[in-house]
C-alpha atoms as a PDB file:
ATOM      1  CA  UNK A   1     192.503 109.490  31.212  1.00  0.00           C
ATOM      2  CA  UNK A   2     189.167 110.961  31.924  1.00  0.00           C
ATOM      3  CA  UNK A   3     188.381 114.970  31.766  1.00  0.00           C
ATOM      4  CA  UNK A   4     185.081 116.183  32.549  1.00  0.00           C
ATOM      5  CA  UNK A   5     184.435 120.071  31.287  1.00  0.00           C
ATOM      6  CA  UNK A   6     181.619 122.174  31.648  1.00  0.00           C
ATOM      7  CA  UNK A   7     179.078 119.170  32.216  1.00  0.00           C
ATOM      8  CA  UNK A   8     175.463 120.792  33.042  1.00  0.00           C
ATOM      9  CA  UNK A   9     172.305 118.803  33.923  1.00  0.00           C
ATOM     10  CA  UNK A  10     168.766 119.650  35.122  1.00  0.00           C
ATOM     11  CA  UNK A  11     165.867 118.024  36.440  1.00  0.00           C
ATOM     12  CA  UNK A  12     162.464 120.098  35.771  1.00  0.00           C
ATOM     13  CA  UNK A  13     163.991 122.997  36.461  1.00  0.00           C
ATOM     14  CA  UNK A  14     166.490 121.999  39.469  1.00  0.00           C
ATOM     15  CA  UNK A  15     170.218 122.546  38.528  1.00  0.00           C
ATOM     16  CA  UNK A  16     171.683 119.506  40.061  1.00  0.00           C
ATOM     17  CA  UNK A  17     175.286 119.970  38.593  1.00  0.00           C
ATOM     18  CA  UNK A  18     176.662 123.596  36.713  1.00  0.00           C
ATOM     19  CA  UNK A  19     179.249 123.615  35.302  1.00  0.00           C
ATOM     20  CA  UNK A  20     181.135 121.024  36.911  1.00  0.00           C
ATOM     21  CA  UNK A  21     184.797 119.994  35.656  1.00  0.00           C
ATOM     22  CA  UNK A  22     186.999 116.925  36.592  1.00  0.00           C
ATOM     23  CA  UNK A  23     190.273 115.490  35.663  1.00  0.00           C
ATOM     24  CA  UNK A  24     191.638 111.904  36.325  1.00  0.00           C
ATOM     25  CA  UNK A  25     195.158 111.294  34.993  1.00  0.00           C
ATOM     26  CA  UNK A  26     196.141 107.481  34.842  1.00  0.00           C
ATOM     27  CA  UNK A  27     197.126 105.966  38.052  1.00  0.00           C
ATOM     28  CA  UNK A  28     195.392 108.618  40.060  1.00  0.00           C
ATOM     29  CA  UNK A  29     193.138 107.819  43.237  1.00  0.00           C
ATOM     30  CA  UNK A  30     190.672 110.502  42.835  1.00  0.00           C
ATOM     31  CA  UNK A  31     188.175 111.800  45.284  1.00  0.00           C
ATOM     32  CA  UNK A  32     185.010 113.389  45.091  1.00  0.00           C
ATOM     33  CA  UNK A  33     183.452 114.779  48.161  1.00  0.00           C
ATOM     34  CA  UNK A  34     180.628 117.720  49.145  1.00  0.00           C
ATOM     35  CA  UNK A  35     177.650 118.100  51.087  1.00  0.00           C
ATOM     36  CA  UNK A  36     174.322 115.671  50.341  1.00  0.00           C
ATOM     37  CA  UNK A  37     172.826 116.755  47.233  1.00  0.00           C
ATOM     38  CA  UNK A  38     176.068 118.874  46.200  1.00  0.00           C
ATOM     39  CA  UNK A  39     175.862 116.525  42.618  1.00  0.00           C
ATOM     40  CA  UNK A  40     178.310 113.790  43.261  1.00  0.00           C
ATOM     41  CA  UNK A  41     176.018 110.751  42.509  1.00  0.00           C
ATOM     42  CA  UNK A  42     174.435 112.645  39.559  1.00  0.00           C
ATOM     43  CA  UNK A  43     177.996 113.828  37.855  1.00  0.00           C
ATOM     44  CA  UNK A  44     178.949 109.615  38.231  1.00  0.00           C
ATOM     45  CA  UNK A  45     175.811 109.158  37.077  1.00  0.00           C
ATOM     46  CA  UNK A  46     176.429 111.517  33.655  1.00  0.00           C
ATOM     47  CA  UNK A  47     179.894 109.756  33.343  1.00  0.00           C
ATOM     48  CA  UNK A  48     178.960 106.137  33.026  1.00  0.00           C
ATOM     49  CA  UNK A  49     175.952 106.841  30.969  1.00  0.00           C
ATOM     50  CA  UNK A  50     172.918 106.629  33.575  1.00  0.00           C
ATOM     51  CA  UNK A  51     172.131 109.840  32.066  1.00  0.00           C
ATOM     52  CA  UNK A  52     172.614 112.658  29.485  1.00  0.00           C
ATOM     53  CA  UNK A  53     174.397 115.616  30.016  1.00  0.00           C
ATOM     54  CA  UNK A  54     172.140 118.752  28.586  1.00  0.00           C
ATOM     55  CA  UNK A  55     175.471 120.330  27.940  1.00  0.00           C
ATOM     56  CA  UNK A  56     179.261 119.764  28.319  1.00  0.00           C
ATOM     57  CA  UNK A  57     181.843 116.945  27.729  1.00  0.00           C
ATOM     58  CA  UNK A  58     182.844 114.022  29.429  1.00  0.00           C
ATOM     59  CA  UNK A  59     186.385 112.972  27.478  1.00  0.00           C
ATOM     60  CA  UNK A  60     188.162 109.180  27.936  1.00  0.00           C
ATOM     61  CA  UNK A  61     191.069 109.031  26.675  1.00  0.00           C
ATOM     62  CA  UNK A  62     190.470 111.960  24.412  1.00  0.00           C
ATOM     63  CA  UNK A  63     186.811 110.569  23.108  1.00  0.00           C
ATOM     64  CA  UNK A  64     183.759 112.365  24.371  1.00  0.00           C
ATOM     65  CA  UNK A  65     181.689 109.783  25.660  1.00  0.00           C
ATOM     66  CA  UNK A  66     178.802 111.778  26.762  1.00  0.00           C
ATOM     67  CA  UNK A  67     175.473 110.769  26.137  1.00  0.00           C
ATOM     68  CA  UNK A  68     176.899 107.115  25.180  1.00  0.00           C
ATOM     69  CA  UNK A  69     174.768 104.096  26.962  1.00  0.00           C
ATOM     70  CA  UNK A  70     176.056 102.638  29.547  1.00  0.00           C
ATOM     71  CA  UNK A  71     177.530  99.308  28.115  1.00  0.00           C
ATOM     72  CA  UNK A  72     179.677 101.173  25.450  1.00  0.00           C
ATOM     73  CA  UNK A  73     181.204 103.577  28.328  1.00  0.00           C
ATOM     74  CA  UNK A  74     181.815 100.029  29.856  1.00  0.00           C
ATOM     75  CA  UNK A  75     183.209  98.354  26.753  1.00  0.00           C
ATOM     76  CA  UNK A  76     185.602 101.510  26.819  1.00  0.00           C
ATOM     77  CA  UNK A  77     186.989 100.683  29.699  1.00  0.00           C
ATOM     78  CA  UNK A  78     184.649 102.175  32.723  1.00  0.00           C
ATOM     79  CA  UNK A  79     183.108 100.377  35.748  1.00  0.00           C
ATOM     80  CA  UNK A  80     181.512 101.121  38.518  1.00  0.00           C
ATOM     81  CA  UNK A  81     179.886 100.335  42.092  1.00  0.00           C
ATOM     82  CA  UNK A  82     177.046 102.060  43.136  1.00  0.00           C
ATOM     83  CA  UNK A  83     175.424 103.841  46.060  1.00  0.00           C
ATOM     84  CA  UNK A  84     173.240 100.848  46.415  1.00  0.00           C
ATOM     85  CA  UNK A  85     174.627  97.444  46.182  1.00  0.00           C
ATOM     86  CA  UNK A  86     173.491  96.035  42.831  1.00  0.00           C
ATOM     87  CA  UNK A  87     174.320  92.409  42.580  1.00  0.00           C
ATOM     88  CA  UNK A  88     172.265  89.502  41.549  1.00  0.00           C
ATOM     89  CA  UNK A  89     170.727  88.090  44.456  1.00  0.00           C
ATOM     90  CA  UNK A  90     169.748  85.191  44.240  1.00  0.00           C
ATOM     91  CA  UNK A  91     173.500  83.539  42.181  1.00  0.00           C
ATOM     92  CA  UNK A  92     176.455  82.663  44.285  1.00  0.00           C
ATOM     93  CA  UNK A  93     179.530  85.099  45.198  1.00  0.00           C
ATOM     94  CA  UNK A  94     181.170  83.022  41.816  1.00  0.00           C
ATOM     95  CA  UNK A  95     178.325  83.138  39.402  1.00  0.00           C
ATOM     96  CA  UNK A  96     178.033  86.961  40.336  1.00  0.00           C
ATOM     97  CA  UNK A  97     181.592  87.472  39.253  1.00  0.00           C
ATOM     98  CA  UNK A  98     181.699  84.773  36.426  1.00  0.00           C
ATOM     99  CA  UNK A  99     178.756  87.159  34.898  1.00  0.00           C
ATOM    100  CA  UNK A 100     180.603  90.126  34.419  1.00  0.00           C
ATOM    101  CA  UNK A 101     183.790  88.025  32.997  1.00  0.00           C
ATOM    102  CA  UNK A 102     181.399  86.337  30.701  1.00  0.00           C
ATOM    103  CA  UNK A 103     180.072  90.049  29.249  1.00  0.00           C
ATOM    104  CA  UNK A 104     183.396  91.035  29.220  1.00  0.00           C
ATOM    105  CA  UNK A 105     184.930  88.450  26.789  1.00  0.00           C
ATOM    106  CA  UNK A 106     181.552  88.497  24.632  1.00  0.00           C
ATOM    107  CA  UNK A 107     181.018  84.697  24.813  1.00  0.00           C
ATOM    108  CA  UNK A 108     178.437  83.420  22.859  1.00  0.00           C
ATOM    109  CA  UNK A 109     176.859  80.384  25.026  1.00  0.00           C
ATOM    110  CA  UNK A 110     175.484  77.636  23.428  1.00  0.00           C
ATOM    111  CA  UNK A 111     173.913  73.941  24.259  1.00  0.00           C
ATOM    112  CA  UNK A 112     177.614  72.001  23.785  1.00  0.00           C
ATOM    113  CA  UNK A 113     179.606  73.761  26.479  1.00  0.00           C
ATOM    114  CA  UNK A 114     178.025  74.957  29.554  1.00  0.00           C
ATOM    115  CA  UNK A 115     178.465  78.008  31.182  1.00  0.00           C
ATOM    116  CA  UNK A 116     179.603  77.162  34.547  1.00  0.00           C
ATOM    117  CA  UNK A 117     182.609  75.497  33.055  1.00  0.00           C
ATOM    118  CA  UNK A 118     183.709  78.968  31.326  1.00  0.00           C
ATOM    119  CA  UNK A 119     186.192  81.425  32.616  1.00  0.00           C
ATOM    120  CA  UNK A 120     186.632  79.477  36.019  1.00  0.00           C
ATOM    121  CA  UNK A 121     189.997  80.539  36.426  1.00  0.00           C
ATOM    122  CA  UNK A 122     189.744  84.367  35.899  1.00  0.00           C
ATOM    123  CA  UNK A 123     186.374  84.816  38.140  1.00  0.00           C
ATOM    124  CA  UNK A 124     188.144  83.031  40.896  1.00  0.00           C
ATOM    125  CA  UNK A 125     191.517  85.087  40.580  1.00  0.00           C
ATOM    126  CA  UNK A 126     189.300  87.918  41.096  1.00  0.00           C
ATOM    127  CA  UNK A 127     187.462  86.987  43.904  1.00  0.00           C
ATOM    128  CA  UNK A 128     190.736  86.068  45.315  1.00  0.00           C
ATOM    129  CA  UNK A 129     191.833  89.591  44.834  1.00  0.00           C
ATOM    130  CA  UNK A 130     189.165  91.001  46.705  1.00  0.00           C
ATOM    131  CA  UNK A 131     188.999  88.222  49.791  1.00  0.00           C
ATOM    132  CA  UNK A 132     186.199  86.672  48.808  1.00  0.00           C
ATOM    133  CA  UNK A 133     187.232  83.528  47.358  1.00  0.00           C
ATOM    134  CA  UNK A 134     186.398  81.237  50.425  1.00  0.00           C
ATOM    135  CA  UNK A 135     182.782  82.531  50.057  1.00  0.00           C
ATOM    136  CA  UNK A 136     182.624  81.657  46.105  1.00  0.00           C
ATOM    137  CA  UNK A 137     179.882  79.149  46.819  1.00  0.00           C
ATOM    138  CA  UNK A 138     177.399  81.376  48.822  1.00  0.00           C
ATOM    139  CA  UNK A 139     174.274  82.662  47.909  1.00  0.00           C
ATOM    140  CA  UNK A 140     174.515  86.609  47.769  1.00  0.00           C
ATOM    141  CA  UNK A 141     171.683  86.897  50.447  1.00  0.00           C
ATOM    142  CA  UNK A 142     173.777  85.059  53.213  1.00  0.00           C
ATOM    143  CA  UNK A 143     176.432  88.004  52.895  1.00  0.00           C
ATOM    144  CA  UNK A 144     176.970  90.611  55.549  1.00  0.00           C
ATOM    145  CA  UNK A 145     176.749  94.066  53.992  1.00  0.00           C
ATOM    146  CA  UNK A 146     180.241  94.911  54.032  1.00  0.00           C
ATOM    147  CA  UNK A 147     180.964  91.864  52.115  1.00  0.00           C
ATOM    148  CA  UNK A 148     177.521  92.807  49.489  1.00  0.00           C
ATOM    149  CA  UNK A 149     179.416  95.812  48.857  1.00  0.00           C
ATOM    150  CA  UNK A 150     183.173  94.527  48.241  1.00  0.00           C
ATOM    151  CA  UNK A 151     181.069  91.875  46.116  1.00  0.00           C
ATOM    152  CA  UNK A 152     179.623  94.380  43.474  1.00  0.00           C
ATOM    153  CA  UNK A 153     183.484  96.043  43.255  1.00  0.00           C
ATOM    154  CA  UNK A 154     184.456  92.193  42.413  1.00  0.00           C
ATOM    155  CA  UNK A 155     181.524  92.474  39.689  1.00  0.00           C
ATOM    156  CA  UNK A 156     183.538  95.812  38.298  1.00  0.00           C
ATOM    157  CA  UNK A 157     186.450  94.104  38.301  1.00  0.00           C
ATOM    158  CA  UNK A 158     185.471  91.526  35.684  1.00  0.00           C
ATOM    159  CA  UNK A 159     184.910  93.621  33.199  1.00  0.00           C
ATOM    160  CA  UNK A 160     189.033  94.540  32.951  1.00  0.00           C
ATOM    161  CA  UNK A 161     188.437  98.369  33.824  1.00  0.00           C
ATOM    162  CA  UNK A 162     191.078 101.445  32.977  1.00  0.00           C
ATOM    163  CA  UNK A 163     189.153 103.700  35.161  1.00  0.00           C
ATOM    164  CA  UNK A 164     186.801 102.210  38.199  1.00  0.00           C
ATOM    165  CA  UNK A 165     184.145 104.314  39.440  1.00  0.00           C
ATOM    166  CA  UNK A 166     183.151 103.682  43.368  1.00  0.00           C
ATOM    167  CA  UNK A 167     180.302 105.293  45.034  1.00  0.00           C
ATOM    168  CA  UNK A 168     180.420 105.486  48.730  1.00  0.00           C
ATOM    169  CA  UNK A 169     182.174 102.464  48.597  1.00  0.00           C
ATOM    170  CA  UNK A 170     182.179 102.102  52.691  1.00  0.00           C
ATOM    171  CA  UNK A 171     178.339 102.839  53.113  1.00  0.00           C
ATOM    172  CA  UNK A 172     176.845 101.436  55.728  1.00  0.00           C
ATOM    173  CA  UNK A 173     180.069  99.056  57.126  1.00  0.00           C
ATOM    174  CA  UNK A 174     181.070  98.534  60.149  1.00  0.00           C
ATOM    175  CA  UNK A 175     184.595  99.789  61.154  1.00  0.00           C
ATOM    176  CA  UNK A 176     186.164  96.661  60.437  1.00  0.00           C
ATOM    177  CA  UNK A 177     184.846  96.217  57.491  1.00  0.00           C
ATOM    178  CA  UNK A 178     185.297  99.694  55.987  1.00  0.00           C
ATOM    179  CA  UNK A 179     189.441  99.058  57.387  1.00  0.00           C
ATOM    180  CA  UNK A 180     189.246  95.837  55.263  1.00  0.00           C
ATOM    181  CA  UNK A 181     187.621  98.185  52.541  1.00  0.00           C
ATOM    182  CA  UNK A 182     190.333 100.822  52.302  1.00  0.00           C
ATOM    183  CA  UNK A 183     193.270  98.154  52.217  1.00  0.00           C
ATOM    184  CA  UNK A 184     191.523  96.752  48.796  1.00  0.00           C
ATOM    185  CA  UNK A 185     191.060  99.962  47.070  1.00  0.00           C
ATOM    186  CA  UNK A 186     195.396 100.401  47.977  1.00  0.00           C
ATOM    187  CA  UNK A 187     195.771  97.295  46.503  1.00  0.00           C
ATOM    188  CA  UNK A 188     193.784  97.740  43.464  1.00  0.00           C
ATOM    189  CA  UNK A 189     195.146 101.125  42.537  1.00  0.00           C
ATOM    190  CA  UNK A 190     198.872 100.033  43.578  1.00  0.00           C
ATOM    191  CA  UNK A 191     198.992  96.097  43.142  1.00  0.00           C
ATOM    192  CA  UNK A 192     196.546  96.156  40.142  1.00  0.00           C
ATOM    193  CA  UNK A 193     197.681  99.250  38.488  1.00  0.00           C
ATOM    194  CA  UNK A 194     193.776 100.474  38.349  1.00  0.00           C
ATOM    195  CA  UNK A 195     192.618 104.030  38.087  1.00  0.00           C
ATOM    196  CA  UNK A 196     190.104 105.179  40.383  1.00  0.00           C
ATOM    197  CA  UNK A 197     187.085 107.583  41.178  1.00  0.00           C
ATOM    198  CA  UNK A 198     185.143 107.608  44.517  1.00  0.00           C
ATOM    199  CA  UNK A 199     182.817 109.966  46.511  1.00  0.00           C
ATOM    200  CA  UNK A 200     182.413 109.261  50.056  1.00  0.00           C
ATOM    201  CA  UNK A 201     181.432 110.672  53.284  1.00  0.00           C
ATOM    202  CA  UNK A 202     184.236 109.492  55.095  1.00  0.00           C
ATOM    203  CA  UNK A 203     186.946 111.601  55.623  1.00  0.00           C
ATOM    204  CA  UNK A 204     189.567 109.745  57.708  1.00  0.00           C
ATOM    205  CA  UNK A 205     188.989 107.693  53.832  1.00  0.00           C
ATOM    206  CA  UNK A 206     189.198 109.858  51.459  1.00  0.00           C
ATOM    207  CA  UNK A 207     192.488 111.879  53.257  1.00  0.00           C
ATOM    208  CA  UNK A 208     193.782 108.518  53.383  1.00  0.00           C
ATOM    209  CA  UNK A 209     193.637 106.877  50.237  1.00  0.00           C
ATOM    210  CA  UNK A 210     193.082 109.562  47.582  1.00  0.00           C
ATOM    211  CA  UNK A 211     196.058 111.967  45.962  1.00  0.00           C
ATOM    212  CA  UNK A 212     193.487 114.227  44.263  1.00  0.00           C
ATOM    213  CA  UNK A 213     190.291 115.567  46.112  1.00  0.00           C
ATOM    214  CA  UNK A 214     187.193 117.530  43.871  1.00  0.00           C
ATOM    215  CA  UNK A 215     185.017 119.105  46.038  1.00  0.00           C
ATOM    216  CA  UNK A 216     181.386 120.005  44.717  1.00  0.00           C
ATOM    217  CA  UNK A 217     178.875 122.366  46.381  1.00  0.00           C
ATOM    218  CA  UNK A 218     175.540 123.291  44.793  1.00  0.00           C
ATOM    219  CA  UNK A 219     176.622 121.235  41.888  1.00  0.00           C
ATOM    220  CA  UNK A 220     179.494 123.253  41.141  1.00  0.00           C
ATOM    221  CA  UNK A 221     183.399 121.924  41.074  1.00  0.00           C
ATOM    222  CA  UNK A 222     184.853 124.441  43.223  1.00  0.00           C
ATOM    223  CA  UNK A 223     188.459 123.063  43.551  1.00  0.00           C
ATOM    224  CA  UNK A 224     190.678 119.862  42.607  1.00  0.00           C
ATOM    225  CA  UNK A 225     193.690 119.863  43.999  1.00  0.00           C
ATOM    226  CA  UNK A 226     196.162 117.404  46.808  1.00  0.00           C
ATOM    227  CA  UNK A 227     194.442 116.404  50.084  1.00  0.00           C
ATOM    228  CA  UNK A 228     196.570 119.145  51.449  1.00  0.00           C
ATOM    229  CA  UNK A 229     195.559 122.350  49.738  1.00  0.00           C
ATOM    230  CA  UNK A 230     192.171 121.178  49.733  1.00  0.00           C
ATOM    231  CA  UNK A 231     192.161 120.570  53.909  1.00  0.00           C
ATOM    232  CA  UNK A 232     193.354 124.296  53.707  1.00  0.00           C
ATOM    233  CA  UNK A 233     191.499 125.884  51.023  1.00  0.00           C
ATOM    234  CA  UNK A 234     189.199 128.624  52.470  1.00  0.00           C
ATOM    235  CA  UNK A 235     186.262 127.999  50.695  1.00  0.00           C
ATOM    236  CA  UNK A 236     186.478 124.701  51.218  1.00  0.00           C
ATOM    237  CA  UNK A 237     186.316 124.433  54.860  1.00  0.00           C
ATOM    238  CA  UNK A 238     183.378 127.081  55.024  1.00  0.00           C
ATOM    239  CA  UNK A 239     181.630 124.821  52.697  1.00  0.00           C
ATOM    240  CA  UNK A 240     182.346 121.523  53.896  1.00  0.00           C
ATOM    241  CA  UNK A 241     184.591 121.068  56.484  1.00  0.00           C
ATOM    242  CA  UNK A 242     183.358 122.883  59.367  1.00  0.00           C
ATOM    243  CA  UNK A 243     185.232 126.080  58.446  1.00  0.00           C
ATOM    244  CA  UNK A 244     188.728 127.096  59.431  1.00  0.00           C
ATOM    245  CA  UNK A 245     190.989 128.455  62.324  1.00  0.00           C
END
């Protein structure tokens, strides 16, 4: 579904990704973990359009996509949460939602038919899907953190994604929250049939959930492989995970 080769981008002078190289096959739960400021925000951030590669391809379904805005890589089929939560404020949990369904089915709203009265039933069988129907009438700002973030992957959602794209999608939660977190991301890759990408710091997560693990250091991809081989790949745990036995 998505293959990422060669992708290359610098910042004055700072390499913050070489070289890097990523596959996603469809169905996949796909993680990508490193150290801070190994390239993992920056190489989303290259695949959904926030910013141009200077060299290398990001392929979707066999179409390079790189360089594309943002809204066409969405209209493709990509969505994504981000690092930090980027909802709208000051609408309710449903209008939040009801948005992104709305941009999805390219209505066209006019004086005669009011917006509030459109795609009712779809934003609400999302926000069921994510456990947040019961708070459909809230304001954004009276939501705990945990439930800001499950929120903007409720916003992804609505635009019918292939692939999903989470970053750190447990930041910041509590570990209640972050359980309730890990139990929707099973659901939407094995209930909802969704493909997904994540980085995230947490471990116990990521050997959890995922059935592929990247690892990046120095902006580099220096393996992909099962939670397994990566756990005992040597340059892996020098890197990253405290080193080996």
């Amino acid at each position: 579904m998505l293959r990422v080769e060669g992708i290359y981008k610098t910042f004055d002078g700072f390499v913050a990704v070489n070289q890097a190289n990523l596959h996603v096959e469809k169905g996949d739960v796909v993680a990508v973990i490193g150290p801070n400021g190994a390239g993992k925000t920056t190489l989303f951030n290259l695949i959904t359009g926030q910013l141009k590669p200077d060299r290398g391809k990001v392929l979707f379904k066999g179409k390079n996509i790189a360089g594309l805005p943002p809204y066409k890589i969405c209209d493709l089929g990509i969505s994504r949460s981000f690092q930090i939560v980027n909802i709208f404020n000051r609408l309710t949990v449903f209008q939040n939602v009801q948005v992104a369904v709305l941009s999805q089915r390219k209505k066209i709203l006019n004086m005669f038919y009011p917006a509030q009265n459109m795609a009712v039933d779809r934003t609400n069988e999302i926000l069921e899907s994510v456990g947040l129907l019961e708070k459909a009438d809230l304001t954004c700002n009276a939501l705990s953190h945990g439930d800001r973030k499950v929120l903007e992957m409720a916003l992804a959602l609505g635009t019918e994604p292939e692939l999903l794209i989470l970053d750190e999608p447990t930041a910041g939660m509590s570990p209640e929250e972050t359980a309730v977190t890990i139990k929707l991301i099973n659901k939407l890759s094995k209930d909802l049939g969704i493909t997904i990408l994540f980085c995230e710091h947490d471990m116990g997560l990521v050997f959890s959930i995922a059935n592929k693990i990247m690892v990046m250091q120095m902006g580099e991809s220096i393996i992909q492989d099962t939670p397994e081989a990566v756990k005992n790949n040597k340059r892996v745990q020098d890197a990253y995970l405290g080193g080996g036995d």
